[in-house]
Protein backbone atom coordinates (compact mmCIF):
# COMPACT_ATOMS: atom_id res chain seq x y z
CA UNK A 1 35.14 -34.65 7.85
CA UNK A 2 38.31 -37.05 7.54
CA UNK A 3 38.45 -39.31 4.39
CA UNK A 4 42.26 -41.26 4.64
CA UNK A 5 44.63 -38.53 4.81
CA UNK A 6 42.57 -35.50 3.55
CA UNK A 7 40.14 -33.60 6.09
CA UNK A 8 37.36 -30.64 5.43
CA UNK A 9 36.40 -28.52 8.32
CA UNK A 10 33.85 -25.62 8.23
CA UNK A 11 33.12 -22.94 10.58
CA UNK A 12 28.77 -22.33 10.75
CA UNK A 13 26.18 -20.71 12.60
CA UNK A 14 22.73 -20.81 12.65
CA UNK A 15 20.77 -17.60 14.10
CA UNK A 16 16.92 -16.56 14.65
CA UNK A 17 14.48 -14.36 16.09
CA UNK A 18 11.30 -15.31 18.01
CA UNK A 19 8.70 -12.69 18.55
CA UNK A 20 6.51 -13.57 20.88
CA UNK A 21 2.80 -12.43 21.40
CA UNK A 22 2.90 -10.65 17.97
CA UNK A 23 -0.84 -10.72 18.46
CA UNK A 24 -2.23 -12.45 21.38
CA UNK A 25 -1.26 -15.74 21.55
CA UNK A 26 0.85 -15.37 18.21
CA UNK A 27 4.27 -16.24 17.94
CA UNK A 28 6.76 -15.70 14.71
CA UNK A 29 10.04 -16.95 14.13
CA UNK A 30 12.68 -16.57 10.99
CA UNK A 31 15.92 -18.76 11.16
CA UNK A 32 18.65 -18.64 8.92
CA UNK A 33 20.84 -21.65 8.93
CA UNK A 34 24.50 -22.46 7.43
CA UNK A 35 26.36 -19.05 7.89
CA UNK A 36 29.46 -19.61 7.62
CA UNK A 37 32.78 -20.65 5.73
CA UNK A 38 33.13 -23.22 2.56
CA UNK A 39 34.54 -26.52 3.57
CA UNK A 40 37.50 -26.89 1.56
CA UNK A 41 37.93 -31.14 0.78
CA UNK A 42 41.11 -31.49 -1.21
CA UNK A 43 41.50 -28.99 -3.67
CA UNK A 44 37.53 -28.19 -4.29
CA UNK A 45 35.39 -25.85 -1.92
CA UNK A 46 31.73 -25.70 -2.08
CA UNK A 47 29.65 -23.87 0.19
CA UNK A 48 27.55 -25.16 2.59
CA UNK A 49 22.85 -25.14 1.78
CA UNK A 50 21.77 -21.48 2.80
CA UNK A 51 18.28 -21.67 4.23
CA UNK A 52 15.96 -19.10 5.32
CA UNK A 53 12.60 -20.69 7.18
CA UNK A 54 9.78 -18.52 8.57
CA UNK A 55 7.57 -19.89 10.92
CA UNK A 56 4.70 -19.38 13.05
CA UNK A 57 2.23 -20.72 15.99
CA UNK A 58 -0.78 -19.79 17.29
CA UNK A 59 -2.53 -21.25 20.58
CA UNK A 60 -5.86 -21.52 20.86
CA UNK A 61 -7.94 -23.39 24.14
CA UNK A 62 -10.83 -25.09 22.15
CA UNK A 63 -12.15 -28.12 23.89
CA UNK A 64 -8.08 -28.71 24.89
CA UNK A 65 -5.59 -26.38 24.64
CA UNK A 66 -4.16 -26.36 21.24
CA UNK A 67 -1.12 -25.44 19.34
CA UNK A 68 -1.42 -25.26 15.83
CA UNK A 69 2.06 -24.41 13.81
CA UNK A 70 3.46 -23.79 10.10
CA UNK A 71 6.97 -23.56 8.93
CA UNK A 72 7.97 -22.68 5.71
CA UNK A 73 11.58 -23.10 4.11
CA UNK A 74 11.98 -20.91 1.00
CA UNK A 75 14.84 -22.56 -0.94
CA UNK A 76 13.83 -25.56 -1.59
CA UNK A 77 10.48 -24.47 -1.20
CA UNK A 78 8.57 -26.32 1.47
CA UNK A 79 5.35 -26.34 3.68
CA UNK A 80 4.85 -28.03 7.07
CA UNK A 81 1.78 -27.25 9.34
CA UNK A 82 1.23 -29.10 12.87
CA UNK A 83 -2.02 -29.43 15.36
CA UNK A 84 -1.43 -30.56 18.99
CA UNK A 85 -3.78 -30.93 21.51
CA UNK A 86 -2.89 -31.48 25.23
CA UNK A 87 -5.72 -34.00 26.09
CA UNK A 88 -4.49 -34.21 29.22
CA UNK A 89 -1.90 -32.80 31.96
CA UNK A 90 0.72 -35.72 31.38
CA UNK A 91 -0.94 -36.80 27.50
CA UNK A 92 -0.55 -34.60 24.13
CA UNK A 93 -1.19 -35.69 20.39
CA UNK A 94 0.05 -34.51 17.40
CA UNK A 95 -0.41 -34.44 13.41
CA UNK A 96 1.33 -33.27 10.94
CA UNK A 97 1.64 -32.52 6.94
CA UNK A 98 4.84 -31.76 5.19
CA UNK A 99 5.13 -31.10 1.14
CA UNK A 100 7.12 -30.13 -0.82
CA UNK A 101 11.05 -31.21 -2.09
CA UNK A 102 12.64 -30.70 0.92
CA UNK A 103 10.42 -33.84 2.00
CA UNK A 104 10.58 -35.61 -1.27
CA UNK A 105 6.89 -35.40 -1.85
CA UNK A 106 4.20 -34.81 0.93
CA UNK A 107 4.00 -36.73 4.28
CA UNK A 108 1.34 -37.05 7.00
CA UNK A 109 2.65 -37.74 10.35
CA UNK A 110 0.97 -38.66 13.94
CA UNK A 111 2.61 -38.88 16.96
CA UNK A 112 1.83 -38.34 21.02
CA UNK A 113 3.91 -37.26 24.09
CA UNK A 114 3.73 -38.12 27.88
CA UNK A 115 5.42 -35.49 29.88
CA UNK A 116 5.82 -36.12 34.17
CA UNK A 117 7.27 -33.40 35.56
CA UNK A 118 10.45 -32.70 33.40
CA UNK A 119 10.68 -36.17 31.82
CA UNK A 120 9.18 -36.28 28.04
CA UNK A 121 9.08 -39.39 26.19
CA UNK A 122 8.02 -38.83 22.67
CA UNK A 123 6.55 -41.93 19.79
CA UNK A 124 6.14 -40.76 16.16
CA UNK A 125 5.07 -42.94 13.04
CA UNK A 126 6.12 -41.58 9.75
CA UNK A 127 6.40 -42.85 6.26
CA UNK A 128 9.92 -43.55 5.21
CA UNK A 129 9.18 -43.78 1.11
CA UNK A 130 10.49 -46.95 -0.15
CA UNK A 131 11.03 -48.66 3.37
CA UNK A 132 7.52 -47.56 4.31
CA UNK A 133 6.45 -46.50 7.73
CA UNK A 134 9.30 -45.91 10.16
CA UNK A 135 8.91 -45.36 14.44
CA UNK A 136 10.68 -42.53 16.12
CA UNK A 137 10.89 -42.68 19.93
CA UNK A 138 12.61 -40.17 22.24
CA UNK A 139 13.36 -39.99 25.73
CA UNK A 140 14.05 -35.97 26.88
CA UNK A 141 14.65 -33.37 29.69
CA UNK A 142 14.66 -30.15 29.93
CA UNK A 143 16.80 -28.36 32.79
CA UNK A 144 15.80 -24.89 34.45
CA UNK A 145 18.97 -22.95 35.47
CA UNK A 146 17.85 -20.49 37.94
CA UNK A 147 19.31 -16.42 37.30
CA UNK A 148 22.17 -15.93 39.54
């Protein structure tokens, strides 16, 4: 961060472990985020939000395959659970329920994906507080590097 002539730099990492098939189709995951050094801006250093989220998912074929999720972050406290369905090969939906301060109150949120091949292109509608509902889209990839 540069403001006129005075600068604050920060070195941080962010680790986490993913156990997968903790029971059958059961995956948990614990992140901790902001390890790291105290930016130092002028002659005042604070350190930078320590947070500690659990997490977990659990897939389930019901009448489509299903994904249901919950994340937690413990400081500020906050809840977040998630359903998708894959209604089809190329078509998914998505809902989802925040609360807590970390979301400045509770939100619902819908959204749906369309994946071809390794193309996803993602539309969300979310509440925005004041501003009221705002529109996410996103355009992805993801890339396979084969083991050497």
């Amino acid at each position: 961060m540069k403001i006129d002539d005075s600068s604050a730099n920060a070195f941080c990492l962010d680790a986490g472990l993913l156990y997968q098939d903790y029971r059958p189709n059961l995956n948990l995951a614990a992140v901790l985020t902001n390890l790291g050094t105290k930016p130092k801006f002028i002659d005042q250093a604070d350190p930078l939000p320590l947070f500690l989220r659990l997490g977990g998912a659990y897939k389930k074929n019901l009448k489509f395959p299903t994904l249901i999720s919950l994340d937690t972050n413990l400081s500020p406290f906050y809840v977040a659970l998630g359903i998708e369905s894959a209604l089809s090969p190329i078509f998914s939906a998505r809902l989802g329920y925040a609360s807590g301060p970390a979301k400045e109150g509770s939100e619902l949120t819908a959204d749906f994906g369309i994946t071809h091949q390794n193309l996803f292109l993602d539309y969300a509608i979310r509440p925005y507080g004041e501003l009221g509902l705002s529109h996410y889209i996103s355009l992805s990839t993801r890339l396979f590097l084969k083991k050497l």
